[in-house]
Protein backbone atom coordinates (compact mmCIF):
# COMPACT_ATOMS: atom_id res chain seq x y z
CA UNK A 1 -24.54 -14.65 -16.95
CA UNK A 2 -23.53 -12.54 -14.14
CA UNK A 3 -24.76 -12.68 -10.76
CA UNK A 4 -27.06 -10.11 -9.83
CA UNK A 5 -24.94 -8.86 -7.02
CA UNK A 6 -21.75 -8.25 -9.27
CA UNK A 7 -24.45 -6.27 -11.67
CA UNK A 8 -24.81 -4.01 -8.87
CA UNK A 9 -21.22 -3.62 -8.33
CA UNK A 10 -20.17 -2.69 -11.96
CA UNK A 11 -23.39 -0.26 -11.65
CA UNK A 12 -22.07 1.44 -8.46
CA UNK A 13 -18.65 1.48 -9.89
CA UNK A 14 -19.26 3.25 -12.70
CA UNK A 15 -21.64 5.82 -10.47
CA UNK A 16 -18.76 6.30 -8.47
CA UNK A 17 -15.85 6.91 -11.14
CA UNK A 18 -18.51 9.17 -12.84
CA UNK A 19 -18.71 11.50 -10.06
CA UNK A 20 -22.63 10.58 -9.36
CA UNK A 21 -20.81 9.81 -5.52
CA UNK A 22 -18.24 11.53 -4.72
CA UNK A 23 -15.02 11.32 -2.57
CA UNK A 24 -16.28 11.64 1.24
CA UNK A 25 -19.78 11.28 0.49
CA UNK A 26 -22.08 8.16 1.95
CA UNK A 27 -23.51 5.68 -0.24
CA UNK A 28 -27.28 5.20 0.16
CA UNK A 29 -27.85 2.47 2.88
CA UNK A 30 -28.36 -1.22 2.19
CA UNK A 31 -31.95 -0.41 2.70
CA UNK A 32 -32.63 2.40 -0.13
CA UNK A 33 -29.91 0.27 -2.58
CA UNK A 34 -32.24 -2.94 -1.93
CA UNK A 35 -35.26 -0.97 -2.75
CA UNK A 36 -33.78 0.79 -5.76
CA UNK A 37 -32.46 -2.76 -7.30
CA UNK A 38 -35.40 -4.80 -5.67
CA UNK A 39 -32.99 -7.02 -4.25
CA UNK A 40 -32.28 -8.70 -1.13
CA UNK A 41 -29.85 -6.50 1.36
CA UNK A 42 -27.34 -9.58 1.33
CA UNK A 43 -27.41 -9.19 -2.31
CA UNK A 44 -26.26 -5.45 -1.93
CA UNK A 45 -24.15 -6.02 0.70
CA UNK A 46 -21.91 -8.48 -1.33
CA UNK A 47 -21.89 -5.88 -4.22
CA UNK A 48 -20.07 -3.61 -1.43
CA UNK A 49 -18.12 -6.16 -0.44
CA UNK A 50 -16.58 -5.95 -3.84
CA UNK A 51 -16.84 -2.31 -3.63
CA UNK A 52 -14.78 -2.11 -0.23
CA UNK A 53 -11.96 -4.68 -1.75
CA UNK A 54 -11.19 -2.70 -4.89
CA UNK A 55 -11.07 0.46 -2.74
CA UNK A 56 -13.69 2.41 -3.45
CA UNK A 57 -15.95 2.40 -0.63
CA UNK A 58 -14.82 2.09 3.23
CA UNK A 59 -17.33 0.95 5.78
CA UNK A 60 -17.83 2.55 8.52
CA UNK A 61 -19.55 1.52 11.61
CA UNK A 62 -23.08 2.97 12.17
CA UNK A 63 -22.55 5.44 9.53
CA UNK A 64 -22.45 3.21 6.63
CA UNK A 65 -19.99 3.31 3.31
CA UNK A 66 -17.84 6.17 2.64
CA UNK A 67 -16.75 6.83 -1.28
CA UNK A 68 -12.61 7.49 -1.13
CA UNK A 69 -10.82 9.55 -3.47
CA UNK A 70 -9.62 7.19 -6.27
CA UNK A 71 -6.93 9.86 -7.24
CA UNK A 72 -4.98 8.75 -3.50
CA UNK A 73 -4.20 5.51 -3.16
CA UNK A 74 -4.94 3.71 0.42
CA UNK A 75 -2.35 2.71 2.51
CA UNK A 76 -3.54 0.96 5.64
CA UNK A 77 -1.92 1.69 8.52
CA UNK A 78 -2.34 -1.39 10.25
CA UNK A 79 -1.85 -3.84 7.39
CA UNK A 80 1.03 -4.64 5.49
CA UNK A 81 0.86 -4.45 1.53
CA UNK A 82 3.30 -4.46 -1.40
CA UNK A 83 3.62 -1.27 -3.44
CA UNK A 84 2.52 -4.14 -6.47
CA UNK A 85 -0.44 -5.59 -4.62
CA UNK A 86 -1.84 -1.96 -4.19
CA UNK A 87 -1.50 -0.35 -7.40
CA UNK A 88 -3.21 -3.65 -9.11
CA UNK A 89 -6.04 -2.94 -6.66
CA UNK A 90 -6.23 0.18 -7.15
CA UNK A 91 -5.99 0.29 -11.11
CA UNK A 92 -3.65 2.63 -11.31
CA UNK A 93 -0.51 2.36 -14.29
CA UNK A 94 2.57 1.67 -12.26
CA UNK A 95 6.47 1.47 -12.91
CA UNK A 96 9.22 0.52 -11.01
CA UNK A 97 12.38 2.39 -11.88
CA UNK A 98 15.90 0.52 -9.93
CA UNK A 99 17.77 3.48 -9.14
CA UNK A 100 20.70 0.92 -7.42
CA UNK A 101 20.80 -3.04 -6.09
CA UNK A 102 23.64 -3.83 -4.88
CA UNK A 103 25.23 -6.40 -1.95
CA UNK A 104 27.42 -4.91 0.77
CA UNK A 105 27.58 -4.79 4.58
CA UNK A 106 25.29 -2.98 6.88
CA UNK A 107 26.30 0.68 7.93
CA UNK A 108 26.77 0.81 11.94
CA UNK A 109 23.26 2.99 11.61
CA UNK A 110 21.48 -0.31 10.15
CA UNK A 111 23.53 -2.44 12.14
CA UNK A 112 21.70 -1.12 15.07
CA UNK A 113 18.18 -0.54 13.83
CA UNK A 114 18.43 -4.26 12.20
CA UNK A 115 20.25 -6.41 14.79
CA UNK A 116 22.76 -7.29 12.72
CA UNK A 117 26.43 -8.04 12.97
CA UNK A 118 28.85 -6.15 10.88
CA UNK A 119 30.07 -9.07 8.76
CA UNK A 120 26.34 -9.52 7.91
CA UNK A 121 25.22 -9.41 4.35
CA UNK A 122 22.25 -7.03 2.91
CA UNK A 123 20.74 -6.27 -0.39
CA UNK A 124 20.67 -2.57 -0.45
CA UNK A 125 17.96 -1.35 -3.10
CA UNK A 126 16.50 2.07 -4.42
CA UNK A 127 13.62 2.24 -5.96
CA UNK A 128 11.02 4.58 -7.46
CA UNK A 129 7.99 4.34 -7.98
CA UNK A 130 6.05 5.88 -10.92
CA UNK A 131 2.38 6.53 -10.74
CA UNK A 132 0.36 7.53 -14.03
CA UNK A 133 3.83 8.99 -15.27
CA UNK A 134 4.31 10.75 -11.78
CA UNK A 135 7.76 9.96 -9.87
CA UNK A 136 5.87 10.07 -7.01
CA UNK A 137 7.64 6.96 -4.35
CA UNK A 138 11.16 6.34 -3.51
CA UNK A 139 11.55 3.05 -1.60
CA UNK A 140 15.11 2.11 0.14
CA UNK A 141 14.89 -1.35 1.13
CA UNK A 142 17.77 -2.93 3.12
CA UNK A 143 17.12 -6.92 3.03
CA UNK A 144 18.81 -9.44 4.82
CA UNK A 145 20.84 -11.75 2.40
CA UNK A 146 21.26 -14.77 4.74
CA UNK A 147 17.45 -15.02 4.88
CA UNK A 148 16.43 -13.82 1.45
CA UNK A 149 19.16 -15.29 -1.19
CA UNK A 150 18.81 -14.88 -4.67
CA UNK A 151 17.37 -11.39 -4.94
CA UNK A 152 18.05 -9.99 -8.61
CA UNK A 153 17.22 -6.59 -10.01
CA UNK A 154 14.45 -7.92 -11.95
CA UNK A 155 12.84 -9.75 -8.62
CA UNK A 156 12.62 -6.23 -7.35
CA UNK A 157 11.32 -4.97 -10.65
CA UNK A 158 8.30 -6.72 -9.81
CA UNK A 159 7.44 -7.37 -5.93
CA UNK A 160 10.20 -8.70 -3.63
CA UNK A 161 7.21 -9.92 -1.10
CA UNK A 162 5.91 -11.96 -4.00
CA UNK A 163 9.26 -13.46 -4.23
CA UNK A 164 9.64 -14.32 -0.93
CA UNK A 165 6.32 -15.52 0.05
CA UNK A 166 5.81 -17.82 -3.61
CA UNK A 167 9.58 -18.76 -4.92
CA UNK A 168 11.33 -19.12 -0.99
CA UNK A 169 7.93 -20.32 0.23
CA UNK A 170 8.74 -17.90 3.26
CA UNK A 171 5.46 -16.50 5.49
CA UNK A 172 5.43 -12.40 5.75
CA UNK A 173 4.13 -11.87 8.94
CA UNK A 174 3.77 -8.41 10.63
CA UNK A 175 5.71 -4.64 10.86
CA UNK A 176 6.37 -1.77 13.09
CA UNK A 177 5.84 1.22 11.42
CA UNK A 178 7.10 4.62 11.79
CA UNK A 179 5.25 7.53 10.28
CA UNK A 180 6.97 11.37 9.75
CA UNK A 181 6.83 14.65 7.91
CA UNK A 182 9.47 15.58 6.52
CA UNK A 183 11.45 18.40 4.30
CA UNK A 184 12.66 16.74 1.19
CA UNK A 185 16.47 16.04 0.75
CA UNK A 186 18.43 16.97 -2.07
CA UNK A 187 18.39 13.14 -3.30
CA UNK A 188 14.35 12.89 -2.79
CA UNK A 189 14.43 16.02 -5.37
CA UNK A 190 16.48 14.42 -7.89
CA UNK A 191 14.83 11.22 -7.47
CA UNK A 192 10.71 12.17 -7.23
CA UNK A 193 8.78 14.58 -9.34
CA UNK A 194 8.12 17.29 -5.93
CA UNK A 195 8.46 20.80 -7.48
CA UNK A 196 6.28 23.05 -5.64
CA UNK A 197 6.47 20.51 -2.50
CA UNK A 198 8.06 21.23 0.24
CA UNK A 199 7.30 17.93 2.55
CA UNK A 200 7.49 14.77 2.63
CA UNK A 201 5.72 11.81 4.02
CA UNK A 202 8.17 9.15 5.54
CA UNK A 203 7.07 5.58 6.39
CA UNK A 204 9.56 3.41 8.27
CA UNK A 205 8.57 -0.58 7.70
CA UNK A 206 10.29 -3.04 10.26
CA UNK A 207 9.19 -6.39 8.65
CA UNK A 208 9.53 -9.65 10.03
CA UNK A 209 8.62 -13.09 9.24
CA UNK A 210 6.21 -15.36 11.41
CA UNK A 211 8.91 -16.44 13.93
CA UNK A 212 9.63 -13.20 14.65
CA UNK A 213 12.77 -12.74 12.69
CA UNK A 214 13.58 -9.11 11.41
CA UNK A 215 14.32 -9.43 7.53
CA UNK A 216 13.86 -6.48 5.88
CA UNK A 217 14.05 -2.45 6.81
CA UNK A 218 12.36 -0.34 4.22
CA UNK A 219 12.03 3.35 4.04
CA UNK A 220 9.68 5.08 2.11
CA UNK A 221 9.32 8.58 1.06
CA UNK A 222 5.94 9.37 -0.28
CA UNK A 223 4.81 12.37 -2.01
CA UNK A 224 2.04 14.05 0.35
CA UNK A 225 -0.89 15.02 -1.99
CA UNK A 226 -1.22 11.31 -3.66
CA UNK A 227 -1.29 9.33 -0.52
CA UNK A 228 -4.11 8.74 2.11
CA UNK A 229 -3.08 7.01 5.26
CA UNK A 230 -5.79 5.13 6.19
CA UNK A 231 -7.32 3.07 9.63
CA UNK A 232 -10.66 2.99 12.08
CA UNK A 233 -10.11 2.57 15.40
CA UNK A 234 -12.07 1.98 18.06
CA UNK A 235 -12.64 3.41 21.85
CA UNK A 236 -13.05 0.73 24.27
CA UNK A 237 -15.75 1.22 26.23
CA UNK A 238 -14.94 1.20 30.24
């Protein structure tokens, strides 16, 4: 039998994906949700809790939680998440197309940007990313071979950061990112499904593991309408 608070999750789930709350709208508060299930309010909140994990809801301070538009998927800002770890979240049907994987030395341009020496190694791979049978990612991931061997094709099939982190027991640690609009090249046209688009959003991902070693460069080009950008800061208070 299911717990009462996951009842109340699949409830609000279904009101949500229904359109009984929709995108940018605020969920009744704990209060009027306890009252409407006769419940506790630590009952509810654990049904958001659920709610906020699988993306549909995002809390927000003194305001309470805020239904997101299931159509864009969520990219935090300040977290770092595989393109694999956030379409299974999100429930979307995902494939990875390898456009090319192949082993060669840095360019003087990645050289630079990566710290690397010219005689260096990388795994240089293209990949797109196809979203409810939209061409709608490309990824170009420049990897470090020296401190992830082994990468094949079919590794980056399915999630290179699952790779690392479970087969070379490696720990993923943090990433500077870089975030610009851009016009789309002649390769992002041939590549990504953007007629009638005429920008581009382009994330740069320095990622490093927990000693502080820099591992991989990634850039990816996102298609701008199926893509939120999300994070809540804070102003600290003099």
């Amino acid at each position: 039998m299911l717990n009462k608070y996951y009842m109340i999750f699949e409830e609000l789930e279904a009101a949500i994906r229904n359109g009984k709350y929709p995108p940018d709208t605020i969920l009744p508060s704990e209060n009027e949700l306890a009252e409407q299930y006769n419940t506790s309010r630590e009952t509810i909140r654990k049904a958001l809790n659920i709610l906020s994990q699988k993306g549909y809801i995002q809390k927000l301070r003194g305001k309470g939680s805020l239904v997101l538009d299931l159509e864009k998927l969520q990219f935090p800002i300040s977290g770092l998440v595989s393109f694999k770890e956030l379409a299974d979240k999100m429930g979307h049907s995902s494939v990875t197309i390898i456009e090319s994987f192949t082993n060669k030395q840095p360019s003087s341009f990645l050289q630079k940007e990566m710290q690397l020496n010219k005689d260096d190694s990388i795994w240089e791979v293209f990949r797109v990313r196809e979203i409810n049978q939209e061409r709608i990612i490309l990824d170009k991931d420049y990897i470090v071979v020296k401190y992830v061997p082994g990468l094949t094709e079919e590794i980056c099939k399915n999630s290179i950061f699952d790779y690392i982190e479970k087969q070379l027991n490696l720990k993923i640690s943090f990433a500077k990112k870089e975030f610009t609009v851009e016009e789309p090249t002649e390769e992002d046209y041939n590549l990504l499904d953007l007629e009638g688009f005429h920008s581009i959003v382009v994330v740069k991902n320095y990622i490093y593991f927990e000693n502080a070693t820099l591992f991989q460069f990634t850039e990816s080009r996102h298609r701008p309408d199926k893509f939120r950008f999300v994070d809540f800061a804070r102003r600290n208070e003099a």
